[in-house]
PDB file of N, CA and C in Angstrom:
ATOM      1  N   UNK A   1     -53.618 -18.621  15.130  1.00  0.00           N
ATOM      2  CA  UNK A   1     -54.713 -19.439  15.611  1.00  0.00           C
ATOM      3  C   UNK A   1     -55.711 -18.541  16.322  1.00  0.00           C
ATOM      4  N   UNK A   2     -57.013 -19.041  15.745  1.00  0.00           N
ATOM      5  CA  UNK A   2     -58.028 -18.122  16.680  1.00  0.00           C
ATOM      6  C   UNK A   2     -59.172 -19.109  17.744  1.00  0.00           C
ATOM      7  N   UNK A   3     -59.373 -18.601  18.877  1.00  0.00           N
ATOM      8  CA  UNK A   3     -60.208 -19.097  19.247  1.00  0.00           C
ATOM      9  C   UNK A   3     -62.118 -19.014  18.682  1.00  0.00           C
ATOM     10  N   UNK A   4     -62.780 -19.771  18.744  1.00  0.00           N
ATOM     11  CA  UNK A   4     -64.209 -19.645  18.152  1.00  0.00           C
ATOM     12  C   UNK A   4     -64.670 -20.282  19.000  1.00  0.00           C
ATOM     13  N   UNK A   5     -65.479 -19.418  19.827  1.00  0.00           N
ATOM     14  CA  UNK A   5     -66.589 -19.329  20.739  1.00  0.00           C
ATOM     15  C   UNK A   5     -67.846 -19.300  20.431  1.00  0.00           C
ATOM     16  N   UNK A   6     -68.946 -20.430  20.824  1.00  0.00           N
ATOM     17  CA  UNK A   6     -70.464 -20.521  20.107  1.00  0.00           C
ATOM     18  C   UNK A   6     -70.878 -20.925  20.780  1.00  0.00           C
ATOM     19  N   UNK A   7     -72.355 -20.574  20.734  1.00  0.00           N
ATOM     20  CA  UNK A   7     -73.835 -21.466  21.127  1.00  0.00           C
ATOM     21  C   UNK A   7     -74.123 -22.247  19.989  1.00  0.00           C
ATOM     22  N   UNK A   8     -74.028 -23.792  20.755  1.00  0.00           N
ATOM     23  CA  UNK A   8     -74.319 -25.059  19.580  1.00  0.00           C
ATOM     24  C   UNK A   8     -75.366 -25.911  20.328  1.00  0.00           C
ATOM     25  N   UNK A   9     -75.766 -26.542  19.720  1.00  0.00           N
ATOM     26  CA  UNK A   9     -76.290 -28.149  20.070  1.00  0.00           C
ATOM     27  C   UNK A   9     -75.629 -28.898  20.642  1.00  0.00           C
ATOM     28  N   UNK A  10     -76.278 -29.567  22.044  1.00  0.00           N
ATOM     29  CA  UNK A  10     -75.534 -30.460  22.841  1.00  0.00           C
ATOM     30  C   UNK A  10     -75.054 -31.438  22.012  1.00  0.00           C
ATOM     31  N   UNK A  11     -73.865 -31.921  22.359  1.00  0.00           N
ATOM     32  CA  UNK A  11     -73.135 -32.842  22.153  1.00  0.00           C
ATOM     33  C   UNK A  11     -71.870 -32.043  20.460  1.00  0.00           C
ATOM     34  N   UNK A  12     -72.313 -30.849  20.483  1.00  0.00           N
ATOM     35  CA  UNK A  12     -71.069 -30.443  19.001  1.00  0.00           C
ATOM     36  C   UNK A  12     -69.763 -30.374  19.785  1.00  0.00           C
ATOM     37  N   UNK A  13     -69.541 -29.582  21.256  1.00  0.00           N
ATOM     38  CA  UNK A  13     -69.126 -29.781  21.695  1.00  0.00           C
ATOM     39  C   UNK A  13     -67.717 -31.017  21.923  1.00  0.00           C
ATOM     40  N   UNK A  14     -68.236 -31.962  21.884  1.00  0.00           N
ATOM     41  CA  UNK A  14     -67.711 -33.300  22.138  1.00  0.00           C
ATOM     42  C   UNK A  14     -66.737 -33.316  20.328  1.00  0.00           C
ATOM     43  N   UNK A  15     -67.833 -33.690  19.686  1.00  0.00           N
ATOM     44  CA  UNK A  15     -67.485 -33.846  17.965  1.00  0.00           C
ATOM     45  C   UNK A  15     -66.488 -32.510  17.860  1.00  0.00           C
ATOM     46  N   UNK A  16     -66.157 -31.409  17.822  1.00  0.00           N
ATOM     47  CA  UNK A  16     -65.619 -30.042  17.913  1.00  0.00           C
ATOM     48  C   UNK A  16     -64.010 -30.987  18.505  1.00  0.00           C
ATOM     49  N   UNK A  17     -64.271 -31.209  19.606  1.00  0.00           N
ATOM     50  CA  UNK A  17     -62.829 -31.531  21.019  1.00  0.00           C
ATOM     51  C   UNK A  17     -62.430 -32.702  20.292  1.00  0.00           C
ATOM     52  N   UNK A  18     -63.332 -34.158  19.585  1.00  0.00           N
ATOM     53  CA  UNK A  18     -62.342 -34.903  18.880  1.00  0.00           C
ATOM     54  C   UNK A  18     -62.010 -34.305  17.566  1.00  0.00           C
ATOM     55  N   UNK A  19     -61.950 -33.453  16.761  1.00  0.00           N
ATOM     56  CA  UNK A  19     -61.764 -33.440  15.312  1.00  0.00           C
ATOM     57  C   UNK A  19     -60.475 -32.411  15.659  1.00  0.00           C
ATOM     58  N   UNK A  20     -60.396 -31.442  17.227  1.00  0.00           N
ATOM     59  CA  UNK A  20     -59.453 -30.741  17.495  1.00  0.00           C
ATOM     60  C   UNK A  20     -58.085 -31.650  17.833  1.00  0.00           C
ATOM     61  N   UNK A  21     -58.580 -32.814  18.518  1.00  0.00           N
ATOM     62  CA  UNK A  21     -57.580 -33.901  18.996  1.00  0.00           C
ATOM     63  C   UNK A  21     -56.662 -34.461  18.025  1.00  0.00           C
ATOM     64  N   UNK A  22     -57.458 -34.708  16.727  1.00  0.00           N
ATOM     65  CA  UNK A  22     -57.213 -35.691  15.610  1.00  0.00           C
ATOM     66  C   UNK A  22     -56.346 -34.550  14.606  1.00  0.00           C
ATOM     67  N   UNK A  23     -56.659 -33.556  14.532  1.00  0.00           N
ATOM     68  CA  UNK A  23     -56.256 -32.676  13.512  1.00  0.00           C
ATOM     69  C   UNK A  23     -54.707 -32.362  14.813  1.00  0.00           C
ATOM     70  N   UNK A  24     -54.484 -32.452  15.773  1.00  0.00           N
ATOM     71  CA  UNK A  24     -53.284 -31.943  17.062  1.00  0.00           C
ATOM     72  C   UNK A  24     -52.504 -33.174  16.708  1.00  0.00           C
ATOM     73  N   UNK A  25     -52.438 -34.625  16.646  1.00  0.00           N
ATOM     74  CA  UNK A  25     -52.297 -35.818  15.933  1.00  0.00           C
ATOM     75  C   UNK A  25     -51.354 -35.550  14.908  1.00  0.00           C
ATOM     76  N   UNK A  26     -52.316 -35.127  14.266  1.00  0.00           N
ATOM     77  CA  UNK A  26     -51.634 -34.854  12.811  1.00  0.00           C
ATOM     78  C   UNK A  26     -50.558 -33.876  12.517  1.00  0.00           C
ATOM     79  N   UNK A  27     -50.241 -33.378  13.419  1.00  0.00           N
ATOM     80  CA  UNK A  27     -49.426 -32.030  13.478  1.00  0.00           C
ATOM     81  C   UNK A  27     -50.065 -30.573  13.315  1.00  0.00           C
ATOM     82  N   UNK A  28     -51.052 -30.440  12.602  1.00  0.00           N
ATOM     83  CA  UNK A  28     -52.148 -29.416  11.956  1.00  0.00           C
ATOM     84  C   UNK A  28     -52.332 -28.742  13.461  1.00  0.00           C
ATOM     85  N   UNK A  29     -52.380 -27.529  13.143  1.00  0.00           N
ATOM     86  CA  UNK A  29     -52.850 -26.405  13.623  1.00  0.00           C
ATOM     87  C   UNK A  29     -54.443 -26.066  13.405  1.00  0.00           C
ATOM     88  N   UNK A  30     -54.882 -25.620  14.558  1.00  0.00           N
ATOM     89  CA  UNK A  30     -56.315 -25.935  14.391  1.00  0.00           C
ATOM     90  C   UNK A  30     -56.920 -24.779  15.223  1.00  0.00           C
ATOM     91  N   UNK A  31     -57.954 -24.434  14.919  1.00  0.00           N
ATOM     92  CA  UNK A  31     -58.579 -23.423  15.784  1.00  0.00           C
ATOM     93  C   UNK A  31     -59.294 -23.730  17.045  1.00  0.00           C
ATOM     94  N   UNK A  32     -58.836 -22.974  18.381  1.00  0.00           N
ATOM     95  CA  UNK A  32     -59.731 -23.841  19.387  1.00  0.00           C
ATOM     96  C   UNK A  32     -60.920 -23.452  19.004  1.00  0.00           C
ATOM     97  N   UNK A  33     -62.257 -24.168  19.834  1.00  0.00           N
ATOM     98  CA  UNK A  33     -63.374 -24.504  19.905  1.00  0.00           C
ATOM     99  C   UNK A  33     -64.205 -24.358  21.261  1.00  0.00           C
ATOM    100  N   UNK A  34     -64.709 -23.364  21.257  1.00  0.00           N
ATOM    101  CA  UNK A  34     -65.374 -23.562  22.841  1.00  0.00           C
ATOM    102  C   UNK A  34     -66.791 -23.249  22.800  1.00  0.00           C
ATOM    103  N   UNK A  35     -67.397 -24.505  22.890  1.00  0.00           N
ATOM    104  CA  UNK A  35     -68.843 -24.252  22.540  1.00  0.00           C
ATOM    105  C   UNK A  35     -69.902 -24.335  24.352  1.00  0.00           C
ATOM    106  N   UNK A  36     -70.872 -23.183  24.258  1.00  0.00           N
ATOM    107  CA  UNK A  36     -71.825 -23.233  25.380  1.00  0.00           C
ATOM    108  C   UNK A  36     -73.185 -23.363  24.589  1.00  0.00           C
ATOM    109  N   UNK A  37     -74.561 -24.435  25.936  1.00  0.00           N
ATOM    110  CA  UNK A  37     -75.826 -23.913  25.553  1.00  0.00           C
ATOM    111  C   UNK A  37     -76.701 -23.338  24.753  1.00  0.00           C
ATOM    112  N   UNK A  38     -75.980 -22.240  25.696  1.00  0.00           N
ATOM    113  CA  UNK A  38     -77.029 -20.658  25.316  1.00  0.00           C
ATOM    114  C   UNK A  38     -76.353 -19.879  25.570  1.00  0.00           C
ATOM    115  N   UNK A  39     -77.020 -18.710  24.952  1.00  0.00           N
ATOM    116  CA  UNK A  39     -76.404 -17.120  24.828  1.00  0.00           C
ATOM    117  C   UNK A  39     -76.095 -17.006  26.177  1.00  0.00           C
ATOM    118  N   UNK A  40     -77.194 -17.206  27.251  1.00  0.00           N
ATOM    119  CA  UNK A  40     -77.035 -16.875  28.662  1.00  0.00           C
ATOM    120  C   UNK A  40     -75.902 -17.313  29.457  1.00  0.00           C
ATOM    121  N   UNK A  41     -75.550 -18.590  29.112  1.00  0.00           N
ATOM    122  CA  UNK A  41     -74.325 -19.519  29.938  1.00  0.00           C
ATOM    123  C   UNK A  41     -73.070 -18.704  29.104  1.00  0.00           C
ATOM    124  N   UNK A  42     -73.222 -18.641  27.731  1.00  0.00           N
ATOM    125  CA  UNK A  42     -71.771 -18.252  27.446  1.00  0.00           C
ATOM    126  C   UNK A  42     -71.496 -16.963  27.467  1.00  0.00           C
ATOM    127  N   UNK A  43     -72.539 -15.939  27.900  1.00  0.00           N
ATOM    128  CA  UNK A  43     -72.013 -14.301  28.605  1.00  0.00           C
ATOM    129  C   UNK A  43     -72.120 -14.292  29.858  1.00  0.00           C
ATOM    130  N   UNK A  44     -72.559 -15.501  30.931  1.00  0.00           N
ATOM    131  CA  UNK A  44     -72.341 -15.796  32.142  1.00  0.00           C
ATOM    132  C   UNK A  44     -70.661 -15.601  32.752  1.00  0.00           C
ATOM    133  N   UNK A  45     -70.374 -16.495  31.617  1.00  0.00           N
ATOM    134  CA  UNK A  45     -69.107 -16.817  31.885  1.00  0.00           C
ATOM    135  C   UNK A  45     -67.508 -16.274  31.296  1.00  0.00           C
ATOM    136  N   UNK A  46     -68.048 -15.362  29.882  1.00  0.00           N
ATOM    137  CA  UNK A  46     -67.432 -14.618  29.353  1.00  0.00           C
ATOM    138  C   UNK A  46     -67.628 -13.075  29.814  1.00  0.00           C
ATOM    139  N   UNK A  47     -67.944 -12.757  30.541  1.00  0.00           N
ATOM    140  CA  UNK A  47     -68.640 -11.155  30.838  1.00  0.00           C
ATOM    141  C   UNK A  47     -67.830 -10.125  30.100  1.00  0.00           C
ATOM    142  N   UNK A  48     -68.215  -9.180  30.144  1.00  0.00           N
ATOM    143  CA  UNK A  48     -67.662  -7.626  29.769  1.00  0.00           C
ATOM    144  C   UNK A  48     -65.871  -7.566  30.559  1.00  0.00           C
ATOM    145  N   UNK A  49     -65.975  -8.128  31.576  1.00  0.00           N
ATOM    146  CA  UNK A  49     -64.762  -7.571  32.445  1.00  0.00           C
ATOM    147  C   UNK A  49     -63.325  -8.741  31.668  1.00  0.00           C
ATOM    148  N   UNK A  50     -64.045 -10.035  31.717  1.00  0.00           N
ATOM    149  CA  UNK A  50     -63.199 -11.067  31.540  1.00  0.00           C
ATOM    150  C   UNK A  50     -62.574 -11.198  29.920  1.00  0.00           C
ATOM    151  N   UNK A  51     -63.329 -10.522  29.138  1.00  0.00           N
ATOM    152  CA  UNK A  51     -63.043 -10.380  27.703  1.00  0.00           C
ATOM    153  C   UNK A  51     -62.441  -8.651  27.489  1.00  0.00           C
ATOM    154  N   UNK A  52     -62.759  -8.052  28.677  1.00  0.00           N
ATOM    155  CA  UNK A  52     -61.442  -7.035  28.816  1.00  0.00           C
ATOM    156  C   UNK A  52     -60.195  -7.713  28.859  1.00  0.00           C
ATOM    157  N   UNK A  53     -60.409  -8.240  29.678  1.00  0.00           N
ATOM    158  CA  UNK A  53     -58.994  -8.628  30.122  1.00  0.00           C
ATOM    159  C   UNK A  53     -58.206  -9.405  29.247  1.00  0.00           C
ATOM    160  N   UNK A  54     -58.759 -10.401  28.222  1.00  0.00           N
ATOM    161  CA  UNK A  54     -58.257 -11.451  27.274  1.00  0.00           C
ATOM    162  C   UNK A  54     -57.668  -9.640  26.058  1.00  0.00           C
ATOM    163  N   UNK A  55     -58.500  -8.771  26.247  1.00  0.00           N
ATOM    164  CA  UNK A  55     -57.841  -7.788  25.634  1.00  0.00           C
ATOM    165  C   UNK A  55     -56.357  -7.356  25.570  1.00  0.00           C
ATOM    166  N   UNK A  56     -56.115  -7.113  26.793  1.00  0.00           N
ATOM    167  CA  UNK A  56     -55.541  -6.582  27.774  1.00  0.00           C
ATOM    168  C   UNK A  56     -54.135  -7.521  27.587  1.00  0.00           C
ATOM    169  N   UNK A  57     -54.372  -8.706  28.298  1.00  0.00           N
ATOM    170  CA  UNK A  57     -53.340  -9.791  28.123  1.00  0.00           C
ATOM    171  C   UNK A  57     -52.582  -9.803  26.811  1.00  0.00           C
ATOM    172  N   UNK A  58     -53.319  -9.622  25.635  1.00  0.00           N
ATOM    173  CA  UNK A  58     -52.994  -9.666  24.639  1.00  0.00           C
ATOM    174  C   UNK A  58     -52.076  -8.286  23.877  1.00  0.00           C
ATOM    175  N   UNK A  59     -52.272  -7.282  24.441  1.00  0.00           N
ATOM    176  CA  UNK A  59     -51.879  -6.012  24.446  1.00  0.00           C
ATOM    177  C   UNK A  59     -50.368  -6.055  25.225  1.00  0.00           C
ATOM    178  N   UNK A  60     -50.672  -7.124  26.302  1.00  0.00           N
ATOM    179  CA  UNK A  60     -49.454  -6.534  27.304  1.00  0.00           C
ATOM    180  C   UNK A  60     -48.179  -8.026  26.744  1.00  0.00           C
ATOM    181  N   UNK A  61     -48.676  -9.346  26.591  1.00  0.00           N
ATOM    182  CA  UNK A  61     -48.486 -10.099  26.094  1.00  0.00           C
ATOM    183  C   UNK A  61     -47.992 -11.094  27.281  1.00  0.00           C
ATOM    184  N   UNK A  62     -47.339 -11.930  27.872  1.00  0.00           N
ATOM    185  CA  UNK A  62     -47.223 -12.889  28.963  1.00  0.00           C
ATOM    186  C   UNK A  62     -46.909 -11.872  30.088  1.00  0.00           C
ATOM    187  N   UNK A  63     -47.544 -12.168  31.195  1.00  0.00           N
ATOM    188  CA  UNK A  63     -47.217 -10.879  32.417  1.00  0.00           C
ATOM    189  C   UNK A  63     -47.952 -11.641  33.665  1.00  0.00           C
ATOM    190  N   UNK A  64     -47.448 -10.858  34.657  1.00  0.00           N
ATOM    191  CA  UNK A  64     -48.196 -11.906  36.065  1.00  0.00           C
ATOM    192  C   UNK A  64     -49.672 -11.241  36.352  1.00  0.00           C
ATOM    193  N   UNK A  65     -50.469 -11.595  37.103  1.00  0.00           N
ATOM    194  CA  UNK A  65     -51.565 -11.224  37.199  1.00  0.00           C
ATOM    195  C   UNK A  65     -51.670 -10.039  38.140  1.00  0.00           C
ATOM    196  N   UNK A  66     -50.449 -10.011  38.720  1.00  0.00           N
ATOM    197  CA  UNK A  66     -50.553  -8.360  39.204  1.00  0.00           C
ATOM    198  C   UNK A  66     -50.076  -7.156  38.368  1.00  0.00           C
ATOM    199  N   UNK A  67     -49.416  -7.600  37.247  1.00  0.00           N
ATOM    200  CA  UNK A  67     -49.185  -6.448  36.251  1.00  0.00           C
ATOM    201  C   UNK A  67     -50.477  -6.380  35.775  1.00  0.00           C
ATOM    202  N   UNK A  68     -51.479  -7.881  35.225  1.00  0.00           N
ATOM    203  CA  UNK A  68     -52.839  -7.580  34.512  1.00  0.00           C
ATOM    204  C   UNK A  68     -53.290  -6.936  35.356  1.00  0.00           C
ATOM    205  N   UNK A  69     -53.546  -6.996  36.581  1.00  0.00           N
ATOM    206  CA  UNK A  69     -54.369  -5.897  37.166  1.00  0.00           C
ATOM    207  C   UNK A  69     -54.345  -4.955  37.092  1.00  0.00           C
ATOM    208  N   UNK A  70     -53.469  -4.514  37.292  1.00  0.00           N
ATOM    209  CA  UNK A  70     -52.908  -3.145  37.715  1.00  0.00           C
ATOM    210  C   UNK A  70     -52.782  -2.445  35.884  1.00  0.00           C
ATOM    211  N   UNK A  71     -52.392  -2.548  34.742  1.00  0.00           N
ATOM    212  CA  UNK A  71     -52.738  -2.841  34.073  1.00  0.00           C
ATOM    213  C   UNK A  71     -54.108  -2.250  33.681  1.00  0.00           C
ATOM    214  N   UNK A  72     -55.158  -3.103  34.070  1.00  0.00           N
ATOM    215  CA  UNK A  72     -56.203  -3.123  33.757  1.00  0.00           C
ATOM    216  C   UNK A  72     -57.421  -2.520  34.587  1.00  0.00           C
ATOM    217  N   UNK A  73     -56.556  -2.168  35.596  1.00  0.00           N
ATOM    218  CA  UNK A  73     -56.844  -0.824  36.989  1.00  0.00           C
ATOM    219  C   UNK A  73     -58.323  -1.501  37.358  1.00  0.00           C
ATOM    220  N   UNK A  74     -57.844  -2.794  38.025  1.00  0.00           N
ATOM    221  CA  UNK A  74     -58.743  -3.620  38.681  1.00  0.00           C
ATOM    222  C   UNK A  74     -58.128  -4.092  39.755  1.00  0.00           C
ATOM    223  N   UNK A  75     -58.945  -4.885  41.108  1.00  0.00           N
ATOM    224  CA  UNK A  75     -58.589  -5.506  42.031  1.00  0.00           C
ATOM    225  C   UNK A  75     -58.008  -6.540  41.767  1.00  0.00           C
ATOM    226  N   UNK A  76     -57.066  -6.510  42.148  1.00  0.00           N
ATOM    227  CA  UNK A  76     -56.239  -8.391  42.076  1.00  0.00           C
ATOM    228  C   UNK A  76     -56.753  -9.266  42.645  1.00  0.00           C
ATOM    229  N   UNK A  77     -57.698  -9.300  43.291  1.00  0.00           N
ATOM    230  CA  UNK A  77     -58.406 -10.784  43.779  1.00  0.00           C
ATOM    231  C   UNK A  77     -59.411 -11.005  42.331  1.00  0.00           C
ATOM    232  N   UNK A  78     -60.275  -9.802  42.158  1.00  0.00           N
ATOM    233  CA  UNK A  78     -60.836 -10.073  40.767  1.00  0.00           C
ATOM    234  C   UNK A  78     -60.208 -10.724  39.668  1.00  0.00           C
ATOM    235  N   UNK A  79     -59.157  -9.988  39.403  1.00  0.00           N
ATOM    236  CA  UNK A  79     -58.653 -10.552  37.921  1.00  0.00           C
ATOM    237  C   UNK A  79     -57.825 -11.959  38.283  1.00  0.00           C
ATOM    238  N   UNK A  80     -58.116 -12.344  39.453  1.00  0.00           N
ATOM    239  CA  UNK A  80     -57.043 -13.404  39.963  1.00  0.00           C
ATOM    240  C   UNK A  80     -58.353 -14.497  39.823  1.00  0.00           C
ATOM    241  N   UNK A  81     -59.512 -14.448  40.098  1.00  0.00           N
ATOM    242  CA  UNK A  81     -60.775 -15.429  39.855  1.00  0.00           C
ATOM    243  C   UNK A  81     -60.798 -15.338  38.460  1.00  0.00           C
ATOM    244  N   UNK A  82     -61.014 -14.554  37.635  1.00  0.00           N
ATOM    245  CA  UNK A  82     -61.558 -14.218  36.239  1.00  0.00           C
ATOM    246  C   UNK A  82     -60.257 -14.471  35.388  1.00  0.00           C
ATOM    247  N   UNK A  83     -58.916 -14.628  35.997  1.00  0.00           N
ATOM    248  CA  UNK A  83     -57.593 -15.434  35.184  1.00  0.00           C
ATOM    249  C   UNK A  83     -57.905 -16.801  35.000  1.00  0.00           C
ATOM    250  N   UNK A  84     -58.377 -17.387  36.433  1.00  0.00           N
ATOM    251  CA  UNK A  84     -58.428 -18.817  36.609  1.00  0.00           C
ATOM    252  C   UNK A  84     -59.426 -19.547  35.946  1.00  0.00           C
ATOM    253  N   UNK A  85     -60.733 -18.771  36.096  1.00  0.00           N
ATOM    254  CA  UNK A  85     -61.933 -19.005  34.875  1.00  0.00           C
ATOM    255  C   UNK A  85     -61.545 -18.730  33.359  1.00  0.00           C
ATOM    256  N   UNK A  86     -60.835 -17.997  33.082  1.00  0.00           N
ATOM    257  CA  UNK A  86     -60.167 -18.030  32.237  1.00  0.00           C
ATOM    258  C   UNK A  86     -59.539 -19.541  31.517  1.00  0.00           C
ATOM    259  N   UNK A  87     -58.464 -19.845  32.244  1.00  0.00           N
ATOM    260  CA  UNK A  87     -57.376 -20.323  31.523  1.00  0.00           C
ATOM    261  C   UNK A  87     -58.599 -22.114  32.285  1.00  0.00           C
ATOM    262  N   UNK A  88     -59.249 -22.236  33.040  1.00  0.00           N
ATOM    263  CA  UNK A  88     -60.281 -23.590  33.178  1.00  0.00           C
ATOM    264  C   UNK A  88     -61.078 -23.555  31.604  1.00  0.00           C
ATOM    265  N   UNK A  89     -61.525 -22.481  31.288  1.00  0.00           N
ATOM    266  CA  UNK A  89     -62.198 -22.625  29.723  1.00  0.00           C
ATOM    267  C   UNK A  89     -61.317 -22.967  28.085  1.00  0.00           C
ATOM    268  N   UNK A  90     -59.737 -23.026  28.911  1.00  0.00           N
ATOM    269  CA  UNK A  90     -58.860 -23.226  27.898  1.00  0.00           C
ATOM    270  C   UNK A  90     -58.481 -21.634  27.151  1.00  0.00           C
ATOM    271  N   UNK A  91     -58.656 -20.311  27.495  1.00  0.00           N
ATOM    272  CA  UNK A  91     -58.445 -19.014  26.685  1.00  0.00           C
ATOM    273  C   UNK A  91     -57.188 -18.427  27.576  1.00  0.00           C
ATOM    274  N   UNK A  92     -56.779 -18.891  28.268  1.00  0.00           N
ATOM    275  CA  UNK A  92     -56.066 -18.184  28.968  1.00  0.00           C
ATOM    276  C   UNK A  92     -54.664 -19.406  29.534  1.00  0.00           C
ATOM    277  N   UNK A  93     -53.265 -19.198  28.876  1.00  0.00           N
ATOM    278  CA  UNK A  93     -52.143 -19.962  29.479  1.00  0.00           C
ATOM    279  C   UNK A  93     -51.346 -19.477  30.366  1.00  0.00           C
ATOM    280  N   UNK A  94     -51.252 -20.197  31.409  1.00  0.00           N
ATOM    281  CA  UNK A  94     -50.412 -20.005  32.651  1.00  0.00           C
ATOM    282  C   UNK A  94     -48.343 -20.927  32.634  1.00  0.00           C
ATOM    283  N   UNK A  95     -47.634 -20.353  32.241  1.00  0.00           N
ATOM    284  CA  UNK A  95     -46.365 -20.624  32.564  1.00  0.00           C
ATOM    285  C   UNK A  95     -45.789 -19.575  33.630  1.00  0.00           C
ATOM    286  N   UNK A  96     -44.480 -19.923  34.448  1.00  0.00           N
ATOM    287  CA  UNK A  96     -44.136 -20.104  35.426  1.00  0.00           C
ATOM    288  C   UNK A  96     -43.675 -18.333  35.902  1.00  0.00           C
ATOM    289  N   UNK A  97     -45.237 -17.858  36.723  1.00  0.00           N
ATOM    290  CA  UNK A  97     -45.181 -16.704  37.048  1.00  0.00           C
ATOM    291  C   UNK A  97     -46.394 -15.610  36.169  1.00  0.00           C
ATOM    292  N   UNK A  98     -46.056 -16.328  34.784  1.00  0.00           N
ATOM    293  CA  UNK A  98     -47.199 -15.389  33.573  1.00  0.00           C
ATOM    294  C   UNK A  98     -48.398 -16.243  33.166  1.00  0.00           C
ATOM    295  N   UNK A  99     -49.071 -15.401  32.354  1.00  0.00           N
ATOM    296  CA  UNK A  99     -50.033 -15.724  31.736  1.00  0.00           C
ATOM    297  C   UNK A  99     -50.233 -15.059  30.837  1.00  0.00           C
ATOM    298  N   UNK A 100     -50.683 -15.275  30.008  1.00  0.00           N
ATOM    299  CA  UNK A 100     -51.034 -15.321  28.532  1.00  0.00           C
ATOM    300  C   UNK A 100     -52.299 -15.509  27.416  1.00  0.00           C
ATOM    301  N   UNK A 101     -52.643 -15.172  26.419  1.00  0.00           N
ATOM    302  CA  UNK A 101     -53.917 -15.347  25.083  1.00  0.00           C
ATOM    303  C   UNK A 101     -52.582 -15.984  24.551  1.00  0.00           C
ATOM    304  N   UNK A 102     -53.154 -17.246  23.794  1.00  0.00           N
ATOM    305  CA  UNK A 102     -52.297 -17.777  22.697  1.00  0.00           C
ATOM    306  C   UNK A 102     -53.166 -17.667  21.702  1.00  0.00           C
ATOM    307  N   UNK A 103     -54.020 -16.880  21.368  1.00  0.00           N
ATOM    308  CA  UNK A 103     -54.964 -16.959  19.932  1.00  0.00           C
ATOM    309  C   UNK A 103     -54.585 -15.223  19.581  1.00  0.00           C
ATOM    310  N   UNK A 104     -54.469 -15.106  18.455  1.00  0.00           N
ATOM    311  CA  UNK A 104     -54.174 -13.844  17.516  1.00  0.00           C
ATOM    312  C   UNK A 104     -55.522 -13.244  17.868  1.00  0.00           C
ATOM    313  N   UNK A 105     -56.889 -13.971  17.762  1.00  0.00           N
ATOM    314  CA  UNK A 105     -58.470 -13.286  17.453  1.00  0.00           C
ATOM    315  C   UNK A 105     -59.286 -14.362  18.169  1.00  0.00           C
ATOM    316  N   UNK A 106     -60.613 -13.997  18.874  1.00  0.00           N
ATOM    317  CA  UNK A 106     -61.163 -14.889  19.605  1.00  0.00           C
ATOM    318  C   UNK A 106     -62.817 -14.320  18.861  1.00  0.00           C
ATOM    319  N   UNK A 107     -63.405 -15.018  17.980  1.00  0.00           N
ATOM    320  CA  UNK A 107     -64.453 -14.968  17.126  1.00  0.00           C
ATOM    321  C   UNK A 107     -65.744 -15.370  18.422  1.00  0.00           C
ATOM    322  N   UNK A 108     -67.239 -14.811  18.772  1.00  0.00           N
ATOM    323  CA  UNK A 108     -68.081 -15.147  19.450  1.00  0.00           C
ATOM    324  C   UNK A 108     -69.497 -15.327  18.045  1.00  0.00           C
ATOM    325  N   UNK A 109     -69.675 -16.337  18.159  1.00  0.00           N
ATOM    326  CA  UNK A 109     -70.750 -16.617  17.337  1.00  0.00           C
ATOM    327  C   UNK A 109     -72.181 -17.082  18.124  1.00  0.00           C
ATOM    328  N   UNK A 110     -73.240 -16.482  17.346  1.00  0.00           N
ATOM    329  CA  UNK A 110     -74.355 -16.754  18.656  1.00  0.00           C
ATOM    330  C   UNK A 110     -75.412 -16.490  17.175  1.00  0.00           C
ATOM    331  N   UNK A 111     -76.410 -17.827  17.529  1.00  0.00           N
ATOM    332  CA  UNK A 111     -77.120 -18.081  16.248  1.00  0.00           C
ATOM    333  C   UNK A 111     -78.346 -17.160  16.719  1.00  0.00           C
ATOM    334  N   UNK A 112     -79.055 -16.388  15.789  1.00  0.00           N
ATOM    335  CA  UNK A 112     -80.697 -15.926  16.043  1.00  0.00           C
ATOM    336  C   UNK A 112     -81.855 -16.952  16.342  1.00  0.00           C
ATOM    337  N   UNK A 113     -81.773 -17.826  15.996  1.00  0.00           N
ATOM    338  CA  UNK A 113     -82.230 -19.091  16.229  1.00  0.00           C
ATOM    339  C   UNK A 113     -82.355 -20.004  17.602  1.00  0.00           C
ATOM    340  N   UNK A 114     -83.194 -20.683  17.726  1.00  0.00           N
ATOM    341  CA  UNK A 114     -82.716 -21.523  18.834  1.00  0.00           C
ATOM    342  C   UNK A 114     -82.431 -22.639  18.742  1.00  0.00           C
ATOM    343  N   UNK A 115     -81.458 -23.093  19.535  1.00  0.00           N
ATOM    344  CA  UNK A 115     -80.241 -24.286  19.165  1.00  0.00           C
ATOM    345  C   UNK A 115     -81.206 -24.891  20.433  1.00  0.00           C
ATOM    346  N   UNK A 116     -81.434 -26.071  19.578  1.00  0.00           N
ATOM    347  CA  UNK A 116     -81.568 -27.283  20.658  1.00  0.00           C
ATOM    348  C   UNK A 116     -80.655 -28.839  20.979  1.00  0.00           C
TER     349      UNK A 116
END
């Protein structure tokens, strides 16, 4: 499963989260969906450091956030905000002590165009 990250048109969003619901229903495996705005909101919130780290996680595979740090030879209060923003956007799973990427590949799509 991969995650797919985009700048869409308000409201795909919504249509994206039920067709993910309905196809989860069904048993089907489905690709998440995480759609922003604009280019600006969704590298706001994805930065350089935080898509290290979805690297990283994935490299090291379920681990606590002081191994990601350390790890990833960052401050642990940092990667301890940028886990939690993380796994609030749905890219990042927390079980008891670890955390985790459950997607194989996380695709960023961003149209030349402007999406209204």
């Amino acid at each position: 499963m991969k995650a797919i990250i985009e700048v869409a048109k308000r409201g795909s969003a919504v249509r994206s989260a039920r067709q993910q619901l309905m196809a989860s229903r069904r048993g089907l495996s489905t690709d998440f969906h995480l759609s922003f705005e604009s280019a600006r909101t969704l590298f706001s919130e994805l930065t350089p450091a935080r898509l290290d780290l979805l690297d990283t996680m994935r490299r090291l595979g379920p681990c606590s956030v002081y191994a990601l740090a350390k790890s990833a030879e960052r401050n642990y209060s940092n990667v301890h905000t940028d886990v939690a923003r993380l796994e609030e956007l749905g890219l990042v799973e927390r079980t008891e002590g670890a955390v985790s990427v459950p997607f194989d590949a996380v695709e960023i799509l961003v149209p030349l165009t402007h999406v209204a």
